[in-house]
C-alpha atoms as a PDB file:
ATOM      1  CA  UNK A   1      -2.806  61.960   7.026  1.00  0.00           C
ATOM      2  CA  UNK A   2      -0.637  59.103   6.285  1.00  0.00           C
ATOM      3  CA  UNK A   3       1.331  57.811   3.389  1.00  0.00           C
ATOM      4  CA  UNK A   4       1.201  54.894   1.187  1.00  0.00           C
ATOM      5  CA  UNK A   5       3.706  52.910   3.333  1.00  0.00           C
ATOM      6  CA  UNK A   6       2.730  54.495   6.595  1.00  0.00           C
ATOM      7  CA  UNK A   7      -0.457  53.609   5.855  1.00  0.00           C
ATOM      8  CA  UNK A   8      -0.084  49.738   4.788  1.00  0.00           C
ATOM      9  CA  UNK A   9       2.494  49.346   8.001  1.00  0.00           C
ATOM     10  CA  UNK A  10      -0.430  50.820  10.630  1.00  0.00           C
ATOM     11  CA  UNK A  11      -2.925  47.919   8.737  1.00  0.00           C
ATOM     12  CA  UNK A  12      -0.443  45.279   9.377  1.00  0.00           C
ATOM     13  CA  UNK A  13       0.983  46.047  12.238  1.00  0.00           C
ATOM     14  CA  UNK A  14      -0.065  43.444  15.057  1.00  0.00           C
ATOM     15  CA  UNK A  15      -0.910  40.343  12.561  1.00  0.00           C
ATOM     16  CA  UNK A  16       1.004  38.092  13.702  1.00  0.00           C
ATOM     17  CA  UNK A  17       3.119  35.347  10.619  1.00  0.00           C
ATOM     18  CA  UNK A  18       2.419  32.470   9.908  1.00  0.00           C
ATOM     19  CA  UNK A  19       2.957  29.563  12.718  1.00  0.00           C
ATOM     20  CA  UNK A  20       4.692  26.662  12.328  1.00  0.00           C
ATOM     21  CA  UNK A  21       2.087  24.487  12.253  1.00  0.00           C
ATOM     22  CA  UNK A  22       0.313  26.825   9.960  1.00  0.00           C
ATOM     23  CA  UNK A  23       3.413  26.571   7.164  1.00  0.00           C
ATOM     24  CA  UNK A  24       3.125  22.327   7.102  1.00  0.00           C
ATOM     25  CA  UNK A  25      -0.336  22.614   6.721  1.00  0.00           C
ATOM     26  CA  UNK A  26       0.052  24.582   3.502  1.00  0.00           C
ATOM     27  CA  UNK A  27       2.990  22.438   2.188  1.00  0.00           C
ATOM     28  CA  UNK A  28       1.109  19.418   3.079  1.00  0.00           C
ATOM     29  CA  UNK A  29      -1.795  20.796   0.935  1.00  0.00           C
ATOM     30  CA  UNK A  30       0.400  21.918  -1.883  1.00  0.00           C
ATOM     31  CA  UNK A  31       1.907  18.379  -2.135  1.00  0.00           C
ATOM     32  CA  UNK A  32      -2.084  17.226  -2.080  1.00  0.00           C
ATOM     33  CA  UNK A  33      -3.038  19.143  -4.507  1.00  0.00           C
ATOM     34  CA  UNK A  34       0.296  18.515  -6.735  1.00  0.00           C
ATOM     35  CA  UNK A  35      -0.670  14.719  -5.961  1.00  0.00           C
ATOM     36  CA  UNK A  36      -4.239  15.297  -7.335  1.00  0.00           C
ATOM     37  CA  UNK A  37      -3.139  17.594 -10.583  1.00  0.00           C
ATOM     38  CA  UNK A  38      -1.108  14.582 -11.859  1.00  0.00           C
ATOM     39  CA  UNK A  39      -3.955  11.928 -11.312  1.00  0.00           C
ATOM     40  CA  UNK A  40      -6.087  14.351 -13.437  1.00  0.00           C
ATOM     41  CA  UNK A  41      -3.641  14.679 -15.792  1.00  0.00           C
ATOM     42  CA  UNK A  42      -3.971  10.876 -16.212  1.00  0.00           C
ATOM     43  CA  UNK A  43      -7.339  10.763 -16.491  1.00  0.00           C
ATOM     44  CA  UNK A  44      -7.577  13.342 -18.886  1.00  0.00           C
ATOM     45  CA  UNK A  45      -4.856  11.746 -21.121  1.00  0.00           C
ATOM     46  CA  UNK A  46      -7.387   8.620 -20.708  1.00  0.00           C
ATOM     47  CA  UNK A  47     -10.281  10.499 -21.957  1.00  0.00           C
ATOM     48  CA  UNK A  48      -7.975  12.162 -24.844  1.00  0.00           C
ATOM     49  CA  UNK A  49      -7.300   8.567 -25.852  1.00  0.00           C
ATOM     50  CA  UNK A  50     -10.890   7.733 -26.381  1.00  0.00           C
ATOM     51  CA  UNK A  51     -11.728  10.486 -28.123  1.00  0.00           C
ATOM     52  CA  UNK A  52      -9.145  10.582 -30.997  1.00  0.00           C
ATOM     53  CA  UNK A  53      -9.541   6.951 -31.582  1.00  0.00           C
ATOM     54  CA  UNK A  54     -12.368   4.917 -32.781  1.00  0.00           C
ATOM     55  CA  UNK A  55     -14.492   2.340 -30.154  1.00  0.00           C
ATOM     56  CA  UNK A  56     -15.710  -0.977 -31.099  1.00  0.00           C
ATOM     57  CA  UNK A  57     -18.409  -2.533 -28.750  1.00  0.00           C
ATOM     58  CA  UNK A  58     -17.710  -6.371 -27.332  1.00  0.00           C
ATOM     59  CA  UNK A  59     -20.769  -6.659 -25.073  1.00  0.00           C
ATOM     60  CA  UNK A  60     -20.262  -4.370 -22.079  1.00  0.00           C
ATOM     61  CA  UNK A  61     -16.293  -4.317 -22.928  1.00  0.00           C
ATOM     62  CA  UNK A  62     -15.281  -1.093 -24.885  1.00  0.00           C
ATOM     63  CA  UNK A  63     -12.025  -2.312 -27.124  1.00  0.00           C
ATOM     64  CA  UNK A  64     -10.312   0.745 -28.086  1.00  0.00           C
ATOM     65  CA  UNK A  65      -7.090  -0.003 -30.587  1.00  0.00           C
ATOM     66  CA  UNK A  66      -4.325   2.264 -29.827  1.00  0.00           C
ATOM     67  CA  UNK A  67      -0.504   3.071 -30.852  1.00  0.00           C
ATOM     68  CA  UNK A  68      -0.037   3.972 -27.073  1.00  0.00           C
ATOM     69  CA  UNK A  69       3.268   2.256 -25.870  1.00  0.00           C
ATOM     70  CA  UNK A  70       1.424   2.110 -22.279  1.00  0.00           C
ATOM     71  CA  UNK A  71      -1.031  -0.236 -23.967  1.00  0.00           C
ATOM     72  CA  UNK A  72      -2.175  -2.756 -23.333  1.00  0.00           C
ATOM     73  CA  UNK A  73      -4.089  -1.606 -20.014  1.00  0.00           C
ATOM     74  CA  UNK A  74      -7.820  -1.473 -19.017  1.00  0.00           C
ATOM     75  CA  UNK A  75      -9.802   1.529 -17.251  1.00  0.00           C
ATOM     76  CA  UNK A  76     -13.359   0.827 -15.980  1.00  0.00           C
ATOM     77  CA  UNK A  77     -14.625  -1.093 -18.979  1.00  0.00           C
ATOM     78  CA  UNK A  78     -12.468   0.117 -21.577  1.00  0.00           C
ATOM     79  CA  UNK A  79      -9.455  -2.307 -22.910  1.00  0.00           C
ATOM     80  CA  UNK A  80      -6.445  -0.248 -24.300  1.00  0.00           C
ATOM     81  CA  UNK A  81      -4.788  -2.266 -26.974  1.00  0.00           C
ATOM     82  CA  UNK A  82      -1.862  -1.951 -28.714  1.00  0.00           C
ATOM     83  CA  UNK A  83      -2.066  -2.208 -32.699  1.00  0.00           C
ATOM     84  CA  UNK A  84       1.378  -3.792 -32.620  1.00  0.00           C
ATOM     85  CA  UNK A  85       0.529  -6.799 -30.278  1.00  0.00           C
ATOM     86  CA  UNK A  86      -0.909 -10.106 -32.681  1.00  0.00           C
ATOM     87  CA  UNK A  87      -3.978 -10.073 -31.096  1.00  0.00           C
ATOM     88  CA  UNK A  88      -4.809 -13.510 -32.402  1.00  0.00           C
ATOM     89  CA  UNK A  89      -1.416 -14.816 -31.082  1.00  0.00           C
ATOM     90  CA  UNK A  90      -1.131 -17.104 -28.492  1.00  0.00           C
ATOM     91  CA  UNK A  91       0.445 -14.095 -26.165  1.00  0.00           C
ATOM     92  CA  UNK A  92      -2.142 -11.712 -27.356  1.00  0.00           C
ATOM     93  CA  UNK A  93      -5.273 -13.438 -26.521  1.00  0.00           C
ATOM     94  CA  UNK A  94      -3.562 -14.626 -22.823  1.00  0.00           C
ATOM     95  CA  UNK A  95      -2.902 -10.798 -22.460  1.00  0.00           C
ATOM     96  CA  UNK A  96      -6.513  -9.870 -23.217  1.00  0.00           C
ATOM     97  CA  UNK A  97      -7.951 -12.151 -21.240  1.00  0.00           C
ATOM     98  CA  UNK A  98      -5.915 -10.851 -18.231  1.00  0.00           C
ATOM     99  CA  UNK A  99      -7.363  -7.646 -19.081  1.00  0.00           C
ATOM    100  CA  UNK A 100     -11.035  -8.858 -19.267  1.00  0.00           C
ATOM    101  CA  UNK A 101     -10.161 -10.111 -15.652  1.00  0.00           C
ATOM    102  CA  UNK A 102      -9.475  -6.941 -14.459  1.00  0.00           C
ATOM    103  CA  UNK A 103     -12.778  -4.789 -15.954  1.00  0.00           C
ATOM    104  CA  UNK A 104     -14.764  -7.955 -14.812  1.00  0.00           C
ATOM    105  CA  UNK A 105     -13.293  -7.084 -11.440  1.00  0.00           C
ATOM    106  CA  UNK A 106     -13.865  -4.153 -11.453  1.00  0.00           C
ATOM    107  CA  UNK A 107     -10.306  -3.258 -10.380  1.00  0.00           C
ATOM    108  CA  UNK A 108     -10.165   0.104 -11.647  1.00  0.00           C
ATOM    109  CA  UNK A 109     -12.809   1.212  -8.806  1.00  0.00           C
ATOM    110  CA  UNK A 110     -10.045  -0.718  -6.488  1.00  0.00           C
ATOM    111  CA  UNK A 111      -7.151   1.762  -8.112  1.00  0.00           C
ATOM    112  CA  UNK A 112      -9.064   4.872  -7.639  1.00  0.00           C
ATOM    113  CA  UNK A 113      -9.930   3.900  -3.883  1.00  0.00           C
ATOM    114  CA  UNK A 114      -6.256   4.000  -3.255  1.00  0.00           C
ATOM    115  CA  UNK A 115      -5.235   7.049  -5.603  1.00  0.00           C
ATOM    116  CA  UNK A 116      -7.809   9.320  -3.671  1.00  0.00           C
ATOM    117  CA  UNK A 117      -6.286   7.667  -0.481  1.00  0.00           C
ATOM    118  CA  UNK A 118      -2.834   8.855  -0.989  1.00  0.00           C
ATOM    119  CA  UNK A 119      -4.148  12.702  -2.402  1.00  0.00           C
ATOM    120  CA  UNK A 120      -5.219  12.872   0.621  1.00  0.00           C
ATOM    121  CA  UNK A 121      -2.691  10.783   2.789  1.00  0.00           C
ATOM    122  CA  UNK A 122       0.526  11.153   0.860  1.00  0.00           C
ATOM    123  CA  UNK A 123       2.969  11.431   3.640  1.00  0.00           C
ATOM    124  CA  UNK A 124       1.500   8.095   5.166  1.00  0.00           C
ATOM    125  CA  UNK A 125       4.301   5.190   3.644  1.00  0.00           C
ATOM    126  CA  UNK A 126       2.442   2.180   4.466  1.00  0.00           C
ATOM    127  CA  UNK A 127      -0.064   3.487   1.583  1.00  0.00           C
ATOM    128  CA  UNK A 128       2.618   3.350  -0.968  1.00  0.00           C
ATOM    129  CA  UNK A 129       3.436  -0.096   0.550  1.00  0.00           C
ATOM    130  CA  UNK A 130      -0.132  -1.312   0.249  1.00  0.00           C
ATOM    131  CA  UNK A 131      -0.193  -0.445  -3.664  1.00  0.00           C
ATOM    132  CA  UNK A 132       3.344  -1.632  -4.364  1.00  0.00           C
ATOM    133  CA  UNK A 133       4.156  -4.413  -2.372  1.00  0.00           C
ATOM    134  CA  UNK A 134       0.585  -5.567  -1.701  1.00  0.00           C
ATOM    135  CA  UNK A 135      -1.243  -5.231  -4.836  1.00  0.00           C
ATOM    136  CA  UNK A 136       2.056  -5.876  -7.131  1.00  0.00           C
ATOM    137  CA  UNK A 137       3.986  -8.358  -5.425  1.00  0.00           C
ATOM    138  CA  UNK A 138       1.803 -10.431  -4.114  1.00  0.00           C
ATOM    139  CA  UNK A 139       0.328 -10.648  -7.670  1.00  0.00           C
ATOM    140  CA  UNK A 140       3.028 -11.795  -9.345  1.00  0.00           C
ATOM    141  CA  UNK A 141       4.207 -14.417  -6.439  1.00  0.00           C
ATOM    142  CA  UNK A 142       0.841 -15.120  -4.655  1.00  0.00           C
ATOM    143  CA  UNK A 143      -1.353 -18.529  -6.213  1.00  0.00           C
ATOM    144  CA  UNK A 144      -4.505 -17.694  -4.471  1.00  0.00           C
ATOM    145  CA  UNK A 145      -6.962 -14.688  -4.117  1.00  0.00           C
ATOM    146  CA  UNK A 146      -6.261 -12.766  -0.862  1.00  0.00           C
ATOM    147  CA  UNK A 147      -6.830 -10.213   1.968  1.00  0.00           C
ATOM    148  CA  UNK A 148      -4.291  -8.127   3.334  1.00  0.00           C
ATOM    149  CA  UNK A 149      -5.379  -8.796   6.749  1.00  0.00           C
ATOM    150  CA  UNK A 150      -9.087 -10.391   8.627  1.00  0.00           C
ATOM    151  CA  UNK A 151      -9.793  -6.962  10.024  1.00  0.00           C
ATOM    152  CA  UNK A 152      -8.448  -3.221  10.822  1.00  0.00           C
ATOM    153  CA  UNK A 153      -9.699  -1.463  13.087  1.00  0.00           C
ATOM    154  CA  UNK A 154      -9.227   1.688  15.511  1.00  0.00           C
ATOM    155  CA  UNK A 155     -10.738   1.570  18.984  1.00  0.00           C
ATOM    156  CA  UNK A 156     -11.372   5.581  18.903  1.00  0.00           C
ATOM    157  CA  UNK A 157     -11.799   7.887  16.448  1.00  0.00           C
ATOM    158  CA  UNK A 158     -10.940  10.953  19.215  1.00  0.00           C
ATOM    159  CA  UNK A 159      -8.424  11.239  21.543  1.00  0.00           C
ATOM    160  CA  UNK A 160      -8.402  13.485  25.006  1.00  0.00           C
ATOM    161  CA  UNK A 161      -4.541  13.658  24.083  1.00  0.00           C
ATOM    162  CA  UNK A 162      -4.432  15.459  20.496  1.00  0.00           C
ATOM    163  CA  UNK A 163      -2.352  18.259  21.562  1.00  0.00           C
ATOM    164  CA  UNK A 164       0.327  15.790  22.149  1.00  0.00           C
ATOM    165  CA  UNK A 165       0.081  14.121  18.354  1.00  0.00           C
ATOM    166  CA  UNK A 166       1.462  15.788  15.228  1.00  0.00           C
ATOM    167  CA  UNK A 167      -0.483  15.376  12.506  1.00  0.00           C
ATOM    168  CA  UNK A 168      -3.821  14.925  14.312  1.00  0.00           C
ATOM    169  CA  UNK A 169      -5.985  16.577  12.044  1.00  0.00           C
ATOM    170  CA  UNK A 170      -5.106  14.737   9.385  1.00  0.00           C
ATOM    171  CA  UNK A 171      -5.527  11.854  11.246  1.00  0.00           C
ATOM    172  CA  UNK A 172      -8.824  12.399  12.403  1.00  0.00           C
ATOM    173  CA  UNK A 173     -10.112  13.191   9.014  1.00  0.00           C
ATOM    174  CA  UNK A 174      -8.677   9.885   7.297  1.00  0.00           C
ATOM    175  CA  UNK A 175     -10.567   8.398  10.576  1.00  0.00           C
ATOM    176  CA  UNK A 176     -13.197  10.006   9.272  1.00  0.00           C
ATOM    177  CA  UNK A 177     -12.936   9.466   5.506  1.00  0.00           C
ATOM    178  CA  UNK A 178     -12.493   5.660   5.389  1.00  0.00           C
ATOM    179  CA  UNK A 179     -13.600   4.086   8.608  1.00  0.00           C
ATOM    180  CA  UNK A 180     -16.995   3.169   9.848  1.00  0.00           C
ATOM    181  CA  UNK A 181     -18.252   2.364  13.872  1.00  0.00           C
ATOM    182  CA  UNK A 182     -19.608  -1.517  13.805  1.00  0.00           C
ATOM    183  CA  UNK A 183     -21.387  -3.226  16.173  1.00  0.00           C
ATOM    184  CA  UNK A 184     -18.261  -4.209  18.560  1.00  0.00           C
ATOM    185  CA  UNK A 185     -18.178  -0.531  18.800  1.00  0.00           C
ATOM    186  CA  UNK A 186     -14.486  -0.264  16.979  1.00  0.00           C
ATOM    187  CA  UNK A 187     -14.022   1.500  13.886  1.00  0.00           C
ATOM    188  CA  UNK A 188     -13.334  -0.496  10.599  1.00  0.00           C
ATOM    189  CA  UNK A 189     -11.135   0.164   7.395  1.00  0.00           C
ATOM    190  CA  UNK A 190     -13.581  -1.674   5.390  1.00  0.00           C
ATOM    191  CA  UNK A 191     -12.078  -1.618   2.195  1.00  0.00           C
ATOM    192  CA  UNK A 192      -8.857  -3.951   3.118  1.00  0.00           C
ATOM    193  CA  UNK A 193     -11.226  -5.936   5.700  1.00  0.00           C
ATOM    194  CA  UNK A 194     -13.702  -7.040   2.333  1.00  0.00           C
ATOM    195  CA  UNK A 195     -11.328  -6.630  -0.719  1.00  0.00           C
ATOM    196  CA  UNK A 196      -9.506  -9.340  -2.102  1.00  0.00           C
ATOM    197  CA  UNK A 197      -6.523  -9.195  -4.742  1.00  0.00           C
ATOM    198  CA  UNK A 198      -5.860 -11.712  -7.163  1.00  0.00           C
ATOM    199  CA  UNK A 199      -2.956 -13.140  -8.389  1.00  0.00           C
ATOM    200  CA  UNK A 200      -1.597 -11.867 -11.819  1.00  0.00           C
ATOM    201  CA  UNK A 201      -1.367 -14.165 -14.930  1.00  0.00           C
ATOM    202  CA  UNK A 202       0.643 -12.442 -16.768  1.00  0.00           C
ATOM    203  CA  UNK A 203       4.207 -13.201 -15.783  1.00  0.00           C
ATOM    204  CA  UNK A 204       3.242 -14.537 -13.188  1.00  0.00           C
ATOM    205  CA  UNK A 205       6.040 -16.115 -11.615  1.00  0.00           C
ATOM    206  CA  UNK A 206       5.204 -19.966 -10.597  1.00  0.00           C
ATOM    207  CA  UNK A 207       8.929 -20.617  -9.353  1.00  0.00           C
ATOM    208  CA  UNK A 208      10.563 -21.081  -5.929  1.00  0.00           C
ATOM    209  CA  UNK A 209      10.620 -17.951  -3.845  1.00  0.00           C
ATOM    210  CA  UNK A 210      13.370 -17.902  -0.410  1.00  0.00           C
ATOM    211  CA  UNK A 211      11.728 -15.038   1.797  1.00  0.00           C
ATOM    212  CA  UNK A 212      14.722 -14.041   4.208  1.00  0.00           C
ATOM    213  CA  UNK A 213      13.405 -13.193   7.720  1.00  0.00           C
ATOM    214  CA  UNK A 214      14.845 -11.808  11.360  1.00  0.00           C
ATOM    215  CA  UNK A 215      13.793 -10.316  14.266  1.00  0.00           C
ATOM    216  CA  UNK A 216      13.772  -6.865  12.005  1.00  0.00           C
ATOM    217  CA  UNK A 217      11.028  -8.226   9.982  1.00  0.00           C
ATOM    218  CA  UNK A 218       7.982  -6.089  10.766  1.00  0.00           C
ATOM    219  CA  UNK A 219       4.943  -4.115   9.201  1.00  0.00           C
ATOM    220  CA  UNK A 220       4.670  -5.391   5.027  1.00  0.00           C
ATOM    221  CA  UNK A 221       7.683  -7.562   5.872  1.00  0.00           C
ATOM    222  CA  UNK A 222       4.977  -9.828   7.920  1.00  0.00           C
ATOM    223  CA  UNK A 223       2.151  -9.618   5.805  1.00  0.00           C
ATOM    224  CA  UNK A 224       3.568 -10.371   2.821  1.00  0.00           C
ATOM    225  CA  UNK A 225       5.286 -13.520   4.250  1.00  0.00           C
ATOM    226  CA  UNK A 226       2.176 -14.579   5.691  1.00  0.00           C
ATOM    227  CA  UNK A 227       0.317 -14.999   3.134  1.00  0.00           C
ATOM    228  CA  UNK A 228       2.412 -16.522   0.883  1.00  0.00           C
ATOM    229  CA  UNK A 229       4.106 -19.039   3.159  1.00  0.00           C
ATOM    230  CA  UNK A 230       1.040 -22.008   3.049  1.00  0.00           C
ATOM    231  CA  UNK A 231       2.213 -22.021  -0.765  1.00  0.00           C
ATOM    232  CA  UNK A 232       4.399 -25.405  -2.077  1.00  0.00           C
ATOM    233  CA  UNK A 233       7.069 -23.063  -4.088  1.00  0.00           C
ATOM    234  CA  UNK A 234       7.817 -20.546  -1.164  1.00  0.00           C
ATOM    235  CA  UNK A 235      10.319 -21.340   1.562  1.00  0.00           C
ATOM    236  CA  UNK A 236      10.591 -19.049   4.595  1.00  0.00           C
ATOM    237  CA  UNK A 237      14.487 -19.017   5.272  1.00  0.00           C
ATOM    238  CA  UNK A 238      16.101 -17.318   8.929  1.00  0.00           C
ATOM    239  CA  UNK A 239      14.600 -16.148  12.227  1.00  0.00           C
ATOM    240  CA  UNK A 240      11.379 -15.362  13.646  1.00  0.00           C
ATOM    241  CA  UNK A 241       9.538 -12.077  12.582  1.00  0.00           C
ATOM    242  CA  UNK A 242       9.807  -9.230  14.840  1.00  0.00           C
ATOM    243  CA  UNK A 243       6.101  -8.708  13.227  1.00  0.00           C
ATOM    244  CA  UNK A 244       3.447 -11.264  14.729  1.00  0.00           C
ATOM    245  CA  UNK A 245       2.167 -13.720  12.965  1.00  0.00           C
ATOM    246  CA  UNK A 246      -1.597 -12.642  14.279  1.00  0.00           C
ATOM    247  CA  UNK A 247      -1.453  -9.237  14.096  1.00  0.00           C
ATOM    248  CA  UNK A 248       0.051  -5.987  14.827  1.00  0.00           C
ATOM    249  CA  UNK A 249      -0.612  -2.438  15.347  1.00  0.00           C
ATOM    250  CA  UNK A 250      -0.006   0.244  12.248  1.00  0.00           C
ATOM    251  CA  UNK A 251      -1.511   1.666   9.285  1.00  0.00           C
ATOM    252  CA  UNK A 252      -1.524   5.544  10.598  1.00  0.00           C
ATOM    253  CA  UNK A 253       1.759   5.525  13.273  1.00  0.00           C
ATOM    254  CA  UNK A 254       1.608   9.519  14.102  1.00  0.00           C
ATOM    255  CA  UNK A 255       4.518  10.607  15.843  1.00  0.00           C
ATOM    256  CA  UNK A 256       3.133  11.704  20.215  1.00  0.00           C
ATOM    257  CA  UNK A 257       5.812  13.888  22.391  1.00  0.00           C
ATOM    258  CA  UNK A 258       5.342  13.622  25.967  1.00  0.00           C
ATOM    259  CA  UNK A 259       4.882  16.962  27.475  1.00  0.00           C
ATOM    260  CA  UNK A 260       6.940  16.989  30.321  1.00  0.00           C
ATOM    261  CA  UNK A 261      10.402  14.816  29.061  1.00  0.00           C
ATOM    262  CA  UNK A 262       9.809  15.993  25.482  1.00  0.00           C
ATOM    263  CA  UNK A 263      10.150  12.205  25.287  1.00  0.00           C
ATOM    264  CA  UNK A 264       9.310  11.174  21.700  1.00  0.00           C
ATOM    265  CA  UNK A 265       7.470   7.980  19.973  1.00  0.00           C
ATOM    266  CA  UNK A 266       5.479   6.232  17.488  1.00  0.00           C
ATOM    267  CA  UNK A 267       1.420   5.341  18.272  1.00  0.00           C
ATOM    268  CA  UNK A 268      -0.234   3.047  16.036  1.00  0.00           C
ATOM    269  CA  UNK A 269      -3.869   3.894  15.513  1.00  0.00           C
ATOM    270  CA  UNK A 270      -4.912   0.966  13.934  1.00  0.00           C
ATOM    271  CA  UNK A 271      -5.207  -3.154  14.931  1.00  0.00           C
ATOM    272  CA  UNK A 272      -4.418  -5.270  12.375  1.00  0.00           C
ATOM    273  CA  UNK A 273      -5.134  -8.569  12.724  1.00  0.00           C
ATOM    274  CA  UNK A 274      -3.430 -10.875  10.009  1.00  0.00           C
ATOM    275  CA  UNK A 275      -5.055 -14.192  10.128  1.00  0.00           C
ATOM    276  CA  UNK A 276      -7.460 -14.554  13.185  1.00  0.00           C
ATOM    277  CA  UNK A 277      -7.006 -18.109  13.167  1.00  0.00           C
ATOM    278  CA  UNK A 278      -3.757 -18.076  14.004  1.00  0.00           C
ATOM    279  CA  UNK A 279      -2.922 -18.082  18.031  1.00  0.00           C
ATOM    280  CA  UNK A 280      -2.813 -14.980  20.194  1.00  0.00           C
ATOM    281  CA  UNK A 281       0.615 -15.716  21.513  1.00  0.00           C
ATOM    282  CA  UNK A 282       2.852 -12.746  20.454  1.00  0.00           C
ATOM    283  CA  UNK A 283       4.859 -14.796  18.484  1.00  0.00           C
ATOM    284  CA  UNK A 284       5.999 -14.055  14.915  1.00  0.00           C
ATOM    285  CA  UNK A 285       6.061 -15.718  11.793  1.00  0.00           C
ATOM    286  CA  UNK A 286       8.381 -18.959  11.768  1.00  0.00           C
ATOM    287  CA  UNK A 287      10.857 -20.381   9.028  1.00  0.00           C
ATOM    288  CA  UNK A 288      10.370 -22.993   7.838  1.00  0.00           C
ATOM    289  CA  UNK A 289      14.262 -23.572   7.443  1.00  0.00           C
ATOM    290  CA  UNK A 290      16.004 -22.320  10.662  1.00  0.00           C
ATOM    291  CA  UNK A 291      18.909 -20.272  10.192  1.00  0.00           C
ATOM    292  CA  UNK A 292      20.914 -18.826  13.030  1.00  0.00           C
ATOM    293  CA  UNK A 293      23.943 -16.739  13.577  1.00  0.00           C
ATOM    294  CA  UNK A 294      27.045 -18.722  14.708  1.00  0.00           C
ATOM    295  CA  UNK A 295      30.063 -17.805  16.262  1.00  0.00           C
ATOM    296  CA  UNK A 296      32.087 -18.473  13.230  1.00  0.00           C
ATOM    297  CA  UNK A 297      30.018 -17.177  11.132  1.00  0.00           C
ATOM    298  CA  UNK A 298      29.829 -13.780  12.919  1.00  0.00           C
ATOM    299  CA  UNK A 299      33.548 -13.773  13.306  1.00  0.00           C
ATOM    300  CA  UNK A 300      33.715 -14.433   8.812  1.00  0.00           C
ATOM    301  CA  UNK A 301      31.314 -11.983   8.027  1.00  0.00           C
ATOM    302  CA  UNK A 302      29.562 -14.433   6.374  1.00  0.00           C
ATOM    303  CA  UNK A 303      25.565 -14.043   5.268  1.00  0.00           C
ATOM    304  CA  UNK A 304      24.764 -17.193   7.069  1.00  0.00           C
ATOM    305  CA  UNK A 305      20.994 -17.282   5.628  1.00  0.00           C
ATOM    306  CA  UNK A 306      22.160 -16.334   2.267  1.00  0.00           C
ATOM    307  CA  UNK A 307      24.553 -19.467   2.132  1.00  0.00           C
ATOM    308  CA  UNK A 308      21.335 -21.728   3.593  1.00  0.00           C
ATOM    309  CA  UNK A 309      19.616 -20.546   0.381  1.00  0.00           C
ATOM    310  CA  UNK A 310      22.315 -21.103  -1.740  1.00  0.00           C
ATOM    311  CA  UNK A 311      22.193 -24.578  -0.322  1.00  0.00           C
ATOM    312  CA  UNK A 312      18.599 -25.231  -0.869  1.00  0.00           C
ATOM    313  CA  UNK A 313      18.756 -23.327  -4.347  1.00  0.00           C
ATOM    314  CA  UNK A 314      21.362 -26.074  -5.274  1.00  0.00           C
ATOM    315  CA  UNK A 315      19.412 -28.690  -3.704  1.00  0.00           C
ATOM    316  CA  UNK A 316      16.528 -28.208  -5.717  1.00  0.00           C
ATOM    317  CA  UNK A 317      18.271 -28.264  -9.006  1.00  0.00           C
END
């Protein structure tokens, strides 16, 4: 006969805790699932919306009039107005029209793409990258529609080498999730490959931008500078990118420990190929006004390609 407590130690004795490994995966779930509890909060604070106020019909546009401070804002093909925004005003009617754009767009099916993206890959930075800088940004600064990059690809889902990557799992399942085998036998991210964003018209800004750049440019740095340097009001100011002006590797950059150093780096998954028209020569993007450290300026302290800008800012004037 045992006891209570001789009896519970005799059932657990020999289970072995919880790994490691085994505790990230649950805190990585955790933060999932605390990621996905607040984007159903916001959708149900949509839906509340809708039904506590009434819905006029404007074709296939559902105008719902609102004394939300968040308003005005569009979901699917609902607009979210404000009551206190003139909507006959010259500033009312450009802000509704902006927000025709985007249910005409569909850009709420864009939004929800990248929302169940990060649920899933939260910990993954260039994802929060690719909705701020990317989709808000360029927006604001950018004249023309465009792609983040011509294409994005992985040359393997698998690797014979997993044991060495953290995070491999969840690597292989975002594989999974969001890339597809074509015919060259790599593995496309689709959505970026097809999708195009398009500039913002409300406050949008139509002034001169000065992009500072060096050799420490790299990963959204690039991008972003690449697609807005063709444009009239943008000036690329400094050094060459450390990021090439064709392409690069990222998107997923798991973290790989060599088993017999312990040496440890970062291994892009992913190709990205900026603009495929550009030449395959390694090189970076240019300026388009050089400026290079001097001796005397090194010895001043001074912010040599902040005082170029200052000089073309006063130029310009």
């Amino acid at each position: 006969m045992y006891s209570a407590d001789e009896y519970v130690a005799k059932a657990t004795a020999g289970k072995a805790a919880l790994s490691f490994d085994q505790w990230i995966a649950i805190l990585y779930s955790l933060i999932s699932v605390s990621v996905l509890v607040i984007f159903i909060l916001a959708l149900i604070k949509i839906y509340s919306i809708i039904r506590s106020h009434s819905i006029m019909s404007i074709d296939d546009i559902k105008f719902v009039n609102t004394e939300e401070k968040s308003a005005p804002f569009s979901f699917l093909n609902y607009v979210f107005w404000n009551k206190q925004i003139d909507l006959k005003s010259t500033s009312g009617e450009h802000i509704f029209q902006h927000e025709l754009v985007h249910v005409r767009e569909k850009h709420s099916f864009d939004k929800l793409f990248l929302q169940l993206v990060l649920i899933a890959f939260w910990c993954n930075p260039f994802f929060w990258l690719v909705r701020r800088e990317l989709k808000m940004i360029h927006e604001f600064i950018a004249d023309k529609k465009f792609k983040v990059a011509d294409s994005l690809y992985a040359n393997t889902r698998n690797s014979r080498y997993k044991k060495y990557i953290e995070g491999y799992f969840f690597n292989r399942f975002f594989m999974f999730f969001v890339t597809a085998k074509k015919k060259d036998g790599k593995y496309h991210f689709g959505y970026f490959e097809r999708h195009y964003f398009k500039p913002k018209k409300k406050d949008h800004y139509a002034g001169n931008v000065y992009i500072l750049t060096g050799g420490n440019s790299f990963s959204a740095t690039t991008l972003f500078t690449q697609t807005v340097k063709p444009q009239e009001n943008v000036f690329v100011v400094g050094e060459e990118t450390g990021g090439g002006a064709y392409g690069n590797t990222a998107w997923l950059i798991p973290d790989l420990t060599l088993p017999e150093t312990g040496i440890r780096f970062r291994l892009p998954l992913f190709r990205l190929v900026i603009d495929k028209d550009i030449p395959k020569d390694g090189r970076g993007v240019q300026p388009e006004v050089v400026a290079l450290p001097t001796t005397d300026a090194i010895r001043r302290g001074a912010d040599y390609k902040m005082d170029k800008v200052m000089e073309l800012i006063r130029s310009h004037q």
